[in-house]
PDB file of N, CA and C in Angstrom:
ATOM      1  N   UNK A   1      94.596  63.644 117.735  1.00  0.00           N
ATOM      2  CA  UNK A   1      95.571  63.334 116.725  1.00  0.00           C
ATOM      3  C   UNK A   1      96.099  64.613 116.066  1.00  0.00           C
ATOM      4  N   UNK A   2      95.346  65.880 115.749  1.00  0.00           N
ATOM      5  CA  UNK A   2      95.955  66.764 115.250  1.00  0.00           C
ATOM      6  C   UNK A   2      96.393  67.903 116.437  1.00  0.00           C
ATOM      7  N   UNK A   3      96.303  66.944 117.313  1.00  0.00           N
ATOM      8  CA  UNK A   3      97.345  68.107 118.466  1.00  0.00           C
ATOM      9  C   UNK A   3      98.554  67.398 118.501  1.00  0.00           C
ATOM     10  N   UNK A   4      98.419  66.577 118.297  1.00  0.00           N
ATOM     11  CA  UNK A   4      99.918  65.522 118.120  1.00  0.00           C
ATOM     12  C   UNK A   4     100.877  66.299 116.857  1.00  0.00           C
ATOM     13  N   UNK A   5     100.317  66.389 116.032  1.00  0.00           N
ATOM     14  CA  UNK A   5     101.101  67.031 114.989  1.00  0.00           C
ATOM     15  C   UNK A   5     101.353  68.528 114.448  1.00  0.00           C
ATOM     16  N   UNK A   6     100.846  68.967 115.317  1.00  0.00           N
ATOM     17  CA  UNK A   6     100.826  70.461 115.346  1.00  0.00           C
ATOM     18  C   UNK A   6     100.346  70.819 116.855  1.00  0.00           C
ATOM     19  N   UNK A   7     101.185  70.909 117.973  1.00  0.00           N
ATOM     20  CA  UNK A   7     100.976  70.873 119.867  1.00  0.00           C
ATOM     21  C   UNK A   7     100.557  72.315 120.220  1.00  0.00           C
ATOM     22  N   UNK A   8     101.358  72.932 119.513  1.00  0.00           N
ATOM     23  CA  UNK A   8     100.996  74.610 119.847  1.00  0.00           C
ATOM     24  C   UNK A   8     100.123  75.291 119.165  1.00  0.00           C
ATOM     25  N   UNK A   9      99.498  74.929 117.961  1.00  0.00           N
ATOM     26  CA  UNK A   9      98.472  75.566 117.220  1.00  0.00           C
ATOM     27  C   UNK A   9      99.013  76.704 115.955  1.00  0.00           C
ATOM     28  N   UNK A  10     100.125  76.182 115.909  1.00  0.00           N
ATOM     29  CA  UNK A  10     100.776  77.380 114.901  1.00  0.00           C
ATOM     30  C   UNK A  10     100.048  77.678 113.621  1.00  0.00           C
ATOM     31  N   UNK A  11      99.255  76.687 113.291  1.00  0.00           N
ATOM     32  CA  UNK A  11      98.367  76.967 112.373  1.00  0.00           C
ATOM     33  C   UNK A  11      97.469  78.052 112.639  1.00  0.00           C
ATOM     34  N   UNK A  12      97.004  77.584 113.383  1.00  0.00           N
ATOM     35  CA  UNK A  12      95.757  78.246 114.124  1.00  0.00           C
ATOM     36  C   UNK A  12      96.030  79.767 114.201  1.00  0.00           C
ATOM     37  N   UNK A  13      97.141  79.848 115.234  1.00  0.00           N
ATOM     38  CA  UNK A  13      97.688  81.100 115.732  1.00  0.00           C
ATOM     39  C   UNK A  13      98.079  81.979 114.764  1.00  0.00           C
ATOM     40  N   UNK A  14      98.591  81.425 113.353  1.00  0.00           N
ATOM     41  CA  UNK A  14      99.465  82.041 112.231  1.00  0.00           C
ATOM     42  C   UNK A  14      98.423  82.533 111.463  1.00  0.00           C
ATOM     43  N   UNK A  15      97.246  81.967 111.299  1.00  0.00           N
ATOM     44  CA  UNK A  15      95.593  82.508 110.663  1.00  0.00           C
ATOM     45  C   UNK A  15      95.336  82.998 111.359  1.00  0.00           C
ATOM     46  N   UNK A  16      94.942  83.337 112.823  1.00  0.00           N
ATOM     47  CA  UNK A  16      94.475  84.167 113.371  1.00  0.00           C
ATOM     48  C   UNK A  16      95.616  85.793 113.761  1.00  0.00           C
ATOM     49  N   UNK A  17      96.814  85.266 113.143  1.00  0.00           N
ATOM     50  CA  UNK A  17      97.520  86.714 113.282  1.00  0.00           C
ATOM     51  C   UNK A  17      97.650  87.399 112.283  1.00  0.00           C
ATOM     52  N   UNK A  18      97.473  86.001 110.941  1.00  0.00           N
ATOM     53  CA  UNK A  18      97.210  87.074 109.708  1.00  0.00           C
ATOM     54  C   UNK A  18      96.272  87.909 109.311  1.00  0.00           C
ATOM     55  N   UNK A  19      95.137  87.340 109.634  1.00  0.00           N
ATOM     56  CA  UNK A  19      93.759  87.795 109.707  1.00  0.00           C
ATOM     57  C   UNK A  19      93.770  88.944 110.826  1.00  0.00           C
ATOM     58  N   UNK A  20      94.368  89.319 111.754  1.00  0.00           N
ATOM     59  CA  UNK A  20      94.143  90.213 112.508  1.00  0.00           C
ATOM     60  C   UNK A  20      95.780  91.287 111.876  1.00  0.00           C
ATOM     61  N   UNK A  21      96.367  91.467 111.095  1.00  0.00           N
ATOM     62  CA  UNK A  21      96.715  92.123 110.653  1.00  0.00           C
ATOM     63  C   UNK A  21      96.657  92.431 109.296  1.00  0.00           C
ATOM     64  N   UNK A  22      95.826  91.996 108.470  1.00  0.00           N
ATOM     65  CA  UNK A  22      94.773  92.117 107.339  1.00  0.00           C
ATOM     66  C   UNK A  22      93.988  93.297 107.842  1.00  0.00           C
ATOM     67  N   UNK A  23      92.941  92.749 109.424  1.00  0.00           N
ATOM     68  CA  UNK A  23      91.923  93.741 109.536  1.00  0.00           C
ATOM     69  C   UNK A  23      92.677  95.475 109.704  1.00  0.00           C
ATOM     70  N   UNK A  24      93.816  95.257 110.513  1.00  0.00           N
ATOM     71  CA  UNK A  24      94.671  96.494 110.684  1.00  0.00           C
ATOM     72  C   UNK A  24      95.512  97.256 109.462  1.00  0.00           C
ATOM     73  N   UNK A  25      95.492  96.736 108.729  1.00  0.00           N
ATOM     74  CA  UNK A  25      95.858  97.013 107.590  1.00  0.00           C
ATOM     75  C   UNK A  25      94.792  97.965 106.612  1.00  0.00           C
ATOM     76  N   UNK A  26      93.788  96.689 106.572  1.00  0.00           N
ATOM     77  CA  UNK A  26      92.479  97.625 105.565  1.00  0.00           C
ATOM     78  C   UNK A  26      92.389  98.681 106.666  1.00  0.00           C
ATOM     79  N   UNK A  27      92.387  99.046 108.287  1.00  0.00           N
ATOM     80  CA  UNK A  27      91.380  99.995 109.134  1.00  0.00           C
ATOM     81  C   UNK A  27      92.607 100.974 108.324  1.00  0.00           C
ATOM     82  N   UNK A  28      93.746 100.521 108.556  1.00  0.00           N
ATOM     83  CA  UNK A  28      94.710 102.438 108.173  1.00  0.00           C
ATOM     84  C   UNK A  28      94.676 102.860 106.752  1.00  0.00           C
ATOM     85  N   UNK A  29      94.539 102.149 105.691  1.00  0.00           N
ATOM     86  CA  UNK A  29      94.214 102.639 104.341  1.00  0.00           C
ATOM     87  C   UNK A  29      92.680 102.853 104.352  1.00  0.00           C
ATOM     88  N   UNK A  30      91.823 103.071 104.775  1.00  0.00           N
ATOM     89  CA  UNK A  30      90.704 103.789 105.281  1.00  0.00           C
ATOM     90  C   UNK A  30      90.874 104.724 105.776  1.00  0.00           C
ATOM     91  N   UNK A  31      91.609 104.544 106.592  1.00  0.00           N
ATOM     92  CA  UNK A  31      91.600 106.250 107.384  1.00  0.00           C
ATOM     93  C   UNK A  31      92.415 107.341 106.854  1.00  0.00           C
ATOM     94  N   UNK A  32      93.475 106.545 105.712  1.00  0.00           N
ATOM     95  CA  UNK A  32      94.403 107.320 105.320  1.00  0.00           C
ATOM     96  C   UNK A  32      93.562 107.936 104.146  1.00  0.00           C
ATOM     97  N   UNK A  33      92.709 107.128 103.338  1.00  0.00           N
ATOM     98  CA  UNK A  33      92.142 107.885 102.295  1.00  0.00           C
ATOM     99  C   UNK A  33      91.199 108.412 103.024  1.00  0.00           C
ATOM    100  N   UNK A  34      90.067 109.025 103.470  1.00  0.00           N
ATOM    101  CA  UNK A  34      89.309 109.564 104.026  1.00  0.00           C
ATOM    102  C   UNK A  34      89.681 110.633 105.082  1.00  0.00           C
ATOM    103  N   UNK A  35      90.740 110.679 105.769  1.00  0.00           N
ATOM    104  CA  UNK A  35      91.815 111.705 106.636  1.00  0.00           C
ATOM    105  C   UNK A  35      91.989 113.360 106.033  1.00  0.00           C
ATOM    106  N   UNK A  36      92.586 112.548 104.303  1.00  0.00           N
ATOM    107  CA  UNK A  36      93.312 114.064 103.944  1.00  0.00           C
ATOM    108  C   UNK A  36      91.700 115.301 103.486  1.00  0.00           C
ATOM    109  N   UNK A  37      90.999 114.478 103.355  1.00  0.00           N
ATOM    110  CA  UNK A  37      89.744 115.286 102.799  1.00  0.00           C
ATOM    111  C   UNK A  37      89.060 116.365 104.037  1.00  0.00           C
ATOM    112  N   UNK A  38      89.679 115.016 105.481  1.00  0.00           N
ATOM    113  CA  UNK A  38      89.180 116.254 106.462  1.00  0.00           C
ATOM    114  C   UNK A  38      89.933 117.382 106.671  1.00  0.00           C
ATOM    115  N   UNK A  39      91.299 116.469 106.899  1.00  0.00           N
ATOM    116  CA  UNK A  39      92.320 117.907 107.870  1.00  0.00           C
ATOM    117  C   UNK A  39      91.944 119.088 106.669  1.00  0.00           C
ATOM    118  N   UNK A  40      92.046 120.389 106.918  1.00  0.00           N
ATOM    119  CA  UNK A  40      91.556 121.477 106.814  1.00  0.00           C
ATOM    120  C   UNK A  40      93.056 121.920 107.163  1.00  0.00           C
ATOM    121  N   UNK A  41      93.718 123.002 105.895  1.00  0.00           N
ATOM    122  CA  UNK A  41      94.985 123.925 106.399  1.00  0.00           C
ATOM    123  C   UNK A  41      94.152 125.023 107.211  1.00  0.00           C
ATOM    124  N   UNK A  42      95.787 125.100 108.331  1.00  0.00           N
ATOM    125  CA  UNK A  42      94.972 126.378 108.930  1.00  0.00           C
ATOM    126  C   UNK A  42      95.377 127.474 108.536  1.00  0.00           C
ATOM    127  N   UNK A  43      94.445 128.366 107.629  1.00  0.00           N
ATOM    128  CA  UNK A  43      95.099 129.489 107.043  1.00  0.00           C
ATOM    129  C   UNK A  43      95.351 131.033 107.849  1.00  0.00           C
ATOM    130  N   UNK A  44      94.701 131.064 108.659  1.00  0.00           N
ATOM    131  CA  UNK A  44      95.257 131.995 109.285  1.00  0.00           C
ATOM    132  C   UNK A  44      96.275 131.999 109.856  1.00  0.00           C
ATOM    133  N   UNK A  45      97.222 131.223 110.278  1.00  0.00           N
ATOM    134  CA  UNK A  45      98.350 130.881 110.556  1.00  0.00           C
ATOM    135  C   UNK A  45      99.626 131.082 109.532  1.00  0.00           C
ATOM    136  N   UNK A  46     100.088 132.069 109.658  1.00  0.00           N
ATOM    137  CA  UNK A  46     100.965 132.341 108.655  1.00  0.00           C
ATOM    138  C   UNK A  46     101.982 131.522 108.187  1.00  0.00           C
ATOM    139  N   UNK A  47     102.193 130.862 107.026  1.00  0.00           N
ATOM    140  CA  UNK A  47     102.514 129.932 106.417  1.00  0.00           C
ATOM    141  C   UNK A  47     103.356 130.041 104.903  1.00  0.00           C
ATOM    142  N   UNK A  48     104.610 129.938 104.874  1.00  0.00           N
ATOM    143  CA  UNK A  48     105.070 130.088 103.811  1.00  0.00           C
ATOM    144  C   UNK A  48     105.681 129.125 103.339  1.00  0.00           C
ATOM    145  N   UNK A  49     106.050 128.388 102.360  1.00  0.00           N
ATOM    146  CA  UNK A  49     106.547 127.097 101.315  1.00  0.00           C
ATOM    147  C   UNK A  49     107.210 127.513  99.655  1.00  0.00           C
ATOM    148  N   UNK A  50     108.104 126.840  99.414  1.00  0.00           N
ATOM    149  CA  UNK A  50     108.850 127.664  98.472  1.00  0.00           C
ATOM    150  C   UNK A  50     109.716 126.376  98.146  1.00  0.00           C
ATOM    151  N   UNK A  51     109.819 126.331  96.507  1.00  0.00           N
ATOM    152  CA  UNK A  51     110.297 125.415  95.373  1.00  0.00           C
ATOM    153  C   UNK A  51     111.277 126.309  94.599  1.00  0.00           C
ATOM    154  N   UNK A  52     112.551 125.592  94.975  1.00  0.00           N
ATOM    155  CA  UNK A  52     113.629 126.633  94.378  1.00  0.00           C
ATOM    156  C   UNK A  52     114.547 125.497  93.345  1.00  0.00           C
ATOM    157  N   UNK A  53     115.296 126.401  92.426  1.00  0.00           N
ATOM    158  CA  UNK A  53     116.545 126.098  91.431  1.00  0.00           C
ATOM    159  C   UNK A  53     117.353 126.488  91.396  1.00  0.00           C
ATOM    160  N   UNK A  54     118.909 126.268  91.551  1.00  0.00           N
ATOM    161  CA  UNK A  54     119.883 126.498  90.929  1.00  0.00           C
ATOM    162  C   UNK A  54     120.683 125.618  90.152  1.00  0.00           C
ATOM    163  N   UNK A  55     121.203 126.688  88.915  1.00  0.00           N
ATOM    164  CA  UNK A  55     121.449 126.379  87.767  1.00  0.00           C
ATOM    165  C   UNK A  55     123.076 127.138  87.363  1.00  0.00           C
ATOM    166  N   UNK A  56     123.982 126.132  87.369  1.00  0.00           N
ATOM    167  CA  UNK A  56     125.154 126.854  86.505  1.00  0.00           C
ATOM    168  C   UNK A  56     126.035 126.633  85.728  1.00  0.00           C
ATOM    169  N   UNK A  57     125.750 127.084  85.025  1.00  0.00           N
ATOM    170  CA  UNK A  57     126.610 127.175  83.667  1.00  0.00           C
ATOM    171  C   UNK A  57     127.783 127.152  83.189  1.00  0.00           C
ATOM    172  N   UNK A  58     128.572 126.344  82.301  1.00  0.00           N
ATOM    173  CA  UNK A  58     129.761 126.220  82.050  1.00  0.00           C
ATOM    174  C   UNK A  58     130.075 127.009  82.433  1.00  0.00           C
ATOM    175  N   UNK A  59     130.116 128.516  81.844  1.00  0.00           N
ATOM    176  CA  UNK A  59     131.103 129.811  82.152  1.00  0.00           C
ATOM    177  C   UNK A  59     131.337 130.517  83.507  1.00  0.00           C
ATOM    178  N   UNK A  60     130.511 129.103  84.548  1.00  0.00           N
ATOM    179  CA  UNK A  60     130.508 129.566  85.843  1.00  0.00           C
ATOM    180  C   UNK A  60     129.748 130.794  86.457  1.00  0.00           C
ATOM    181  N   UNK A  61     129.053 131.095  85.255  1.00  0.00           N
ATOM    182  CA  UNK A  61     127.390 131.840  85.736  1.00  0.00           C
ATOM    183  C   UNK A  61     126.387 130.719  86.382  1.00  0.00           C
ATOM    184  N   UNK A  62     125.916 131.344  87.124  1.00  0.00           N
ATOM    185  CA  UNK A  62     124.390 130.353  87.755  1.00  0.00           C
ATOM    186  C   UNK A  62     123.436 131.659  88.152  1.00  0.00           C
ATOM    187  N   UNK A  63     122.603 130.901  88.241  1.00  0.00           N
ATOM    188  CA  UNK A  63     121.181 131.853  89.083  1.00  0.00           C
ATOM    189  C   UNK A  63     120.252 130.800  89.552  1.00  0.00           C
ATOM    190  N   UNK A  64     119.461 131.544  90.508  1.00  0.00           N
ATOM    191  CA  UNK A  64     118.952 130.748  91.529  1.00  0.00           C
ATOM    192  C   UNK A  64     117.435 131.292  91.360  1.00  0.00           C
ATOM    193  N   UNK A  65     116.342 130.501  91.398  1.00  0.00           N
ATOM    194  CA  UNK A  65     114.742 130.757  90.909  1.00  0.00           C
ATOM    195  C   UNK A  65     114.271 130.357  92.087  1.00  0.00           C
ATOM    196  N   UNK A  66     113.121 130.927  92.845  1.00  0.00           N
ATOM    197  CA  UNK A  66     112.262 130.339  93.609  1.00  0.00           C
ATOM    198  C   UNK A  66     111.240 130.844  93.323  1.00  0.00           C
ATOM    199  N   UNK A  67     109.933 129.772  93.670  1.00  0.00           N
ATOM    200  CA  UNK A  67     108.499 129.606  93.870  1.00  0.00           C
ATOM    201  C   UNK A  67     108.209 130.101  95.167  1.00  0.00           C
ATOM    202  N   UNK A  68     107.443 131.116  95.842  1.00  0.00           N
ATOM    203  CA  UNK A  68     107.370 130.982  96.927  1.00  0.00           C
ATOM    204  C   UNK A  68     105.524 131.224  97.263  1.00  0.00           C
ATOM    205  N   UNK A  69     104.827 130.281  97.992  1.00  0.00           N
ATOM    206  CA  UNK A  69     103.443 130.399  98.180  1.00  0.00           C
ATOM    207  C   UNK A  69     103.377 130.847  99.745  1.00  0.00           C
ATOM    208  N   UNK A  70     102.714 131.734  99.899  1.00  0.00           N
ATOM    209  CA  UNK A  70     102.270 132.129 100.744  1.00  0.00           C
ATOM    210  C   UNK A  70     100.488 131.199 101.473  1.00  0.00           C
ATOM    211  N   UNK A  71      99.669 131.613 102.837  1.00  0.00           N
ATOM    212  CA  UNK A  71      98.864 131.023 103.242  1.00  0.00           C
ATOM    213  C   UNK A  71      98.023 132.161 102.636  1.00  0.00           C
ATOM    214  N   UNK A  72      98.204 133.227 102.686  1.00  0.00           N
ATOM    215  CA  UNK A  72      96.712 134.128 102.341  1.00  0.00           C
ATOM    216  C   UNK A  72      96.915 133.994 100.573  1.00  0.00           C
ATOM    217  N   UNK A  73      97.869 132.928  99.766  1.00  0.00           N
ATOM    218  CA  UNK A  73      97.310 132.941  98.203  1.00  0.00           C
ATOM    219  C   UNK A  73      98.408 133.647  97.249  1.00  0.00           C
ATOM    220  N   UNK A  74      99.130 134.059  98.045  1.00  0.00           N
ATOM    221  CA  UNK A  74      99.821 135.061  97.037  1.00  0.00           C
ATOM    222  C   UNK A  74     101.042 133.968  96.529  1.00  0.00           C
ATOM    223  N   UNK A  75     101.535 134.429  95.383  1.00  0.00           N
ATOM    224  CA  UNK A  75     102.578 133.605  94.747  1.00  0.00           C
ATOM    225  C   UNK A  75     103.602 134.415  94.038  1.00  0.00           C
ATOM    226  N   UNK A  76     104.841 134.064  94.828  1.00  0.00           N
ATOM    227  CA  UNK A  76     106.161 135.060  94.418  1.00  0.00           C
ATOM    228  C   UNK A  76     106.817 134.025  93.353  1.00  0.00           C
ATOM    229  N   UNK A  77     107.229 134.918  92.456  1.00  0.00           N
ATOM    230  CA  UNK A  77     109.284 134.556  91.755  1.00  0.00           C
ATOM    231  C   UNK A  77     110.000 135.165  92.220  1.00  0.00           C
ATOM    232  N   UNK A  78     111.004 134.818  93.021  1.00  0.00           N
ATOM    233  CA  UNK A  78     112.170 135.266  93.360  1.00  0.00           C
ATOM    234  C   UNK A  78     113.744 134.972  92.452  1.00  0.00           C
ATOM    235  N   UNK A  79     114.648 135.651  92.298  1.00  0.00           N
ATOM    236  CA  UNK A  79     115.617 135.422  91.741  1.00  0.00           C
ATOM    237  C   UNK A  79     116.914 135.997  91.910  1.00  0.00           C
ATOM    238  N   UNK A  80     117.880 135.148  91.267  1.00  0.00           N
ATOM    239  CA  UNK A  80     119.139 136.318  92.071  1.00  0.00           C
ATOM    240  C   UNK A  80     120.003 136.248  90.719  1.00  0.00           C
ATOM    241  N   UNK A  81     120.053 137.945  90.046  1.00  0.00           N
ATOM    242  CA  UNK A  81     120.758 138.121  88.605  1.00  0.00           C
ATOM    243  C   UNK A  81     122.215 138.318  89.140  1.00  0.00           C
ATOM    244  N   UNK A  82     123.119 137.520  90.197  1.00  0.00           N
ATOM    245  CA  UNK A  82     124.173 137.924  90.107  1.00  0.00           C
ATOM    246  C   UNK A  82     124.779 138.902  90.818  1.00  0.00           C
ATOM    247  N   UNK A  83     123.891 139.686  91.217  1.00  0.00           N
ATOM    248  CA  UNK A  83     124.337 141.169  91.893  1.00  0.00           C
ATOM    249  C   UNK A  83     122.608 141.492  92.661  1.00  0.00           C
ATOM    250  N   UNK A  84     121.725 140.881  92.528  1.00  0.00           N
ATOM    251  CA  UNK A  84     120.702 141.296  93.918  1.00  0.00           C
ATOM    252  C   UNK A  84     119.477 140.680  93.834  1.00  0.00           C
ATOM    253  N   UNK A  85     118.967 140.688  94.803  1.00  0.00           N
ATOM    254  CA  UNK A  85     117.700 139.364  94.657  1.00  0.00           C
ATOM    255  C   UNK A  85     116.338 140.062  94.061  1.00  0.00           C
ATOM    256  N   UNK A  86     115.610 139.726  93.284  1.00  0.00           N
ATOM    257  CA  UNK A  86     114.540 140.620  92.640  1.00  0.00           C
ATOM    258  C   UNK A  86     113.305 139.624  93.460  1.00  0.00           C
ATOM    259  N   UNK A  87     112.232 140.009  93.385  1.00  0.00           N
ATOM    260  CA  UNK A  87     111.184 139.786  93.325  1.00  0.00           C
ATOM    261  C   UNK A  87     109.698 140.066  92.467  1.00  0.00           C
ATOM    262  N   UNK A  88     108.661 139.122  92.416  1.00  0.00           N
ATOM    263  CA  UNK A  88     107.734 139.834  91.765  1.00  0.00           C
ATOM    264  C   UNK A  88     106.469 139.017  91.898  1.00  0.00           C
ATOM    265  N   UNK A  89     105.440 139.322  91.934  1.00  0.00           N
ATOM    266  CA  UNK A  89     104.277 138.800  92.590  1.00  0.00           C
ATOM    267  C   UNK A  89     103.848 138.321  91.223  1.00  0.00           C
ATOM    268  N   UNK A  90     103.360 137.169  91.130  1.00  0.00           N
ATOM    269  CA  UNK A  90     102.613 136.533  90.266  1.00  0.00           C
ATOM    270  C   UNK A  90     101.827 136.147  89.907  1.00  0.00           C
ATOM    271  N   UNK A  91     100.666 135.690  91.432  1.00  0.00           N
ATOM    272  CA  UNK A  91      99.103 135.343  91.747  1.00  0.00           C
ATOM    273  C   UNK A  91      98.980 135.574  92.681  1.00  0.00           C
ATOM    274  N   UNK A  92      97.296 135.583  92.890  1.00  0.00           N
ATOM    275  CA  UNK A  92      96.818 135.432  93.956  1.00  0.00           C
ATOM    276  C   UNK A  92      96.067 134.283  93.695  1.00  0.00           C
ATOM    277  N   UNK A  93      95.980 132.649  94.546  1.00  0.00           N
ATOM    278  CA  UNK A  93      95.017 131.833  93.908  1.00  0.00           C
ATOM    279  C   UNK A  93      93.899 131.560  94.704  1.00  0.00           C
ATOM    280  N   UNK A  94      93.708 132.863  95.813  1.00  0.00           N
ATOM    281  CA  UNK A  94      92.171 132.691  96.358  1.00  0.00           C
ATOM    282  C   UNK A  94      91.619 133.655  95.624  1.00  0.00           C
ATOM    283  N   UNK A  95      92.172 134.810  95.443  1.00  0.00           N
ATOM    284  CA  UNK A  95      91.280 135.562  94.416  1.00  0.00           C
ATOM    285  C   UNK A  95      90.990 135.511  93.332  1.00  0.00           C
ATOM    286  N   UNK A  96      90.545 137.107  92.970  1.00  0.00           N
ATOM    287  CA  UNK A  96      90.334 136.865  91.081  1.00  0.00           C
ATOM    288  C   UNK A  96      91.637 136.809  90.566  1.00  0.00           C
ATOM    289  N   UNK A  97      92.050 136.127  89.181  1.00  0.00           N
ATOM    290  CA  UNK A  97      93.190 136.226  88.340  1.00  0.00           C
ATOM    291  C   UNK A  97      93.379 137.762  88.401  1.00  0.00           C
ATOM    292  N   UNK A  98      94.741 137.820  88.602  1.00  0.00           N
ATOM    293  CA  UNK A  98      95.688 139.229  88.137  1.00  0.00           C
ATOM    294  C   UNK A  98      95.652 139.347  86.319  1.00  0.00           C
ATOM    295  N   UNK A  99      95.903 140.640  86.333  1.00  0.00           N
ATOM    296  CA  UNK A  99      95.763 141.150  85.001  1.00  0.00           C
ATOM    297  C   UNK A  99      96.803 140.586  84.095  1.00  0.00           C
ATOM    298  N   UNK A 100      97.723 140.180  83.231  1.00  0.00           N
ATOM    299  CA  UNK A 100      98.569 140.630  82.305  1.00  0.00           C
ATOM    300  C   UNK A 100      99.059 141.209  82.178  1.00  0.00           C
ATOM    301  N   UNK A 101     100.289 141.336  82.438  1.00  0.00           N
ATOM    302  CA  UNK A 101     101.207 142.771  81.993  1.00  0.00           C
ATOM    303  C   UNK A 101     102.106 142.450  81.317  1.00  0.00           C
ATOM    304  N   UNK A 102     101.431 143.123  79.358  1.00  0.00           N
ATOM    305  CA  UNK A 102     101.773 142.721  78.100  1.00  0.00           C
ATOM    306  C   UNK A 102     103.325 143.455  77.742  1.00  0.00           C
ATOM    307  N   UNK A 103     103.525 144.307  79.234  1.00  0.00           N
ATOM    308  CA  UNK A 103     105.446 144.721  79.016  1.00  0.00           C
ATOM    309  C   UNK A 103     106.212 143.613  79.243  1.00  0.00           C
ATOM    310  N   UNK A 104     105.875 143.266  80.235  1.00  0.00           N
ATOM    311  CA  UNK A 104     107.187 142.435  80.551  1.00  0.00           C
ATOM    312  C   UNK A 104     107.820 142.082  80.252  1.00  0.00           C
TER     313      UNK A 104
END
């Protein structure tokens, strides 16, 4: 009688596909939280990444700021006053903190 009213099992089939993409679901948010803790950057591999701004101003001045991180730690400001690009080292964040320099 209840093959009469349901012939193909869609019940059946529709629980057993939800349930088997439930289980696939929880396996990749498992692996996704537990994943990033393994992969390991490879630092010897020279590697550079950089967070930049530009900004301009009514009077049609702008300037342009970047972040730039290096793989061995080091951390640049870069900038451009208009007439040439400056640079200047800012950290190192595998080593010890850099000093202060109370001119600047």
């Amino acid at each position: 009688m209840a093959d009469e009213k349901d012939p193909l099992s869609l019940k059946k089939n529709f629980t057993a596909f939800a349930l088997f993409l439930l289980v696939v679901l929880v396996a990749i948010d498992v692996v996704l939280r537990v994943a990033p803790g393994a992969i390991k950057p490879d630092v010897k591999k020279p590697c550079i990444s950089a967070v930049g701004h530009h900004h301009e101003f009514d009077d049609g001045s702008s300037y342009y700021i970047y972040t730039i991180f290096e793989s061995n730690g080091d951390v640049y400001q870069c900038w451009w006053n208009q007439e040439q690009w400056n640079q200047k080292k800012v950290t190192n964040y595998r080593g010890p903190t850099m000093p202060v320099n109370e001119a600047q």
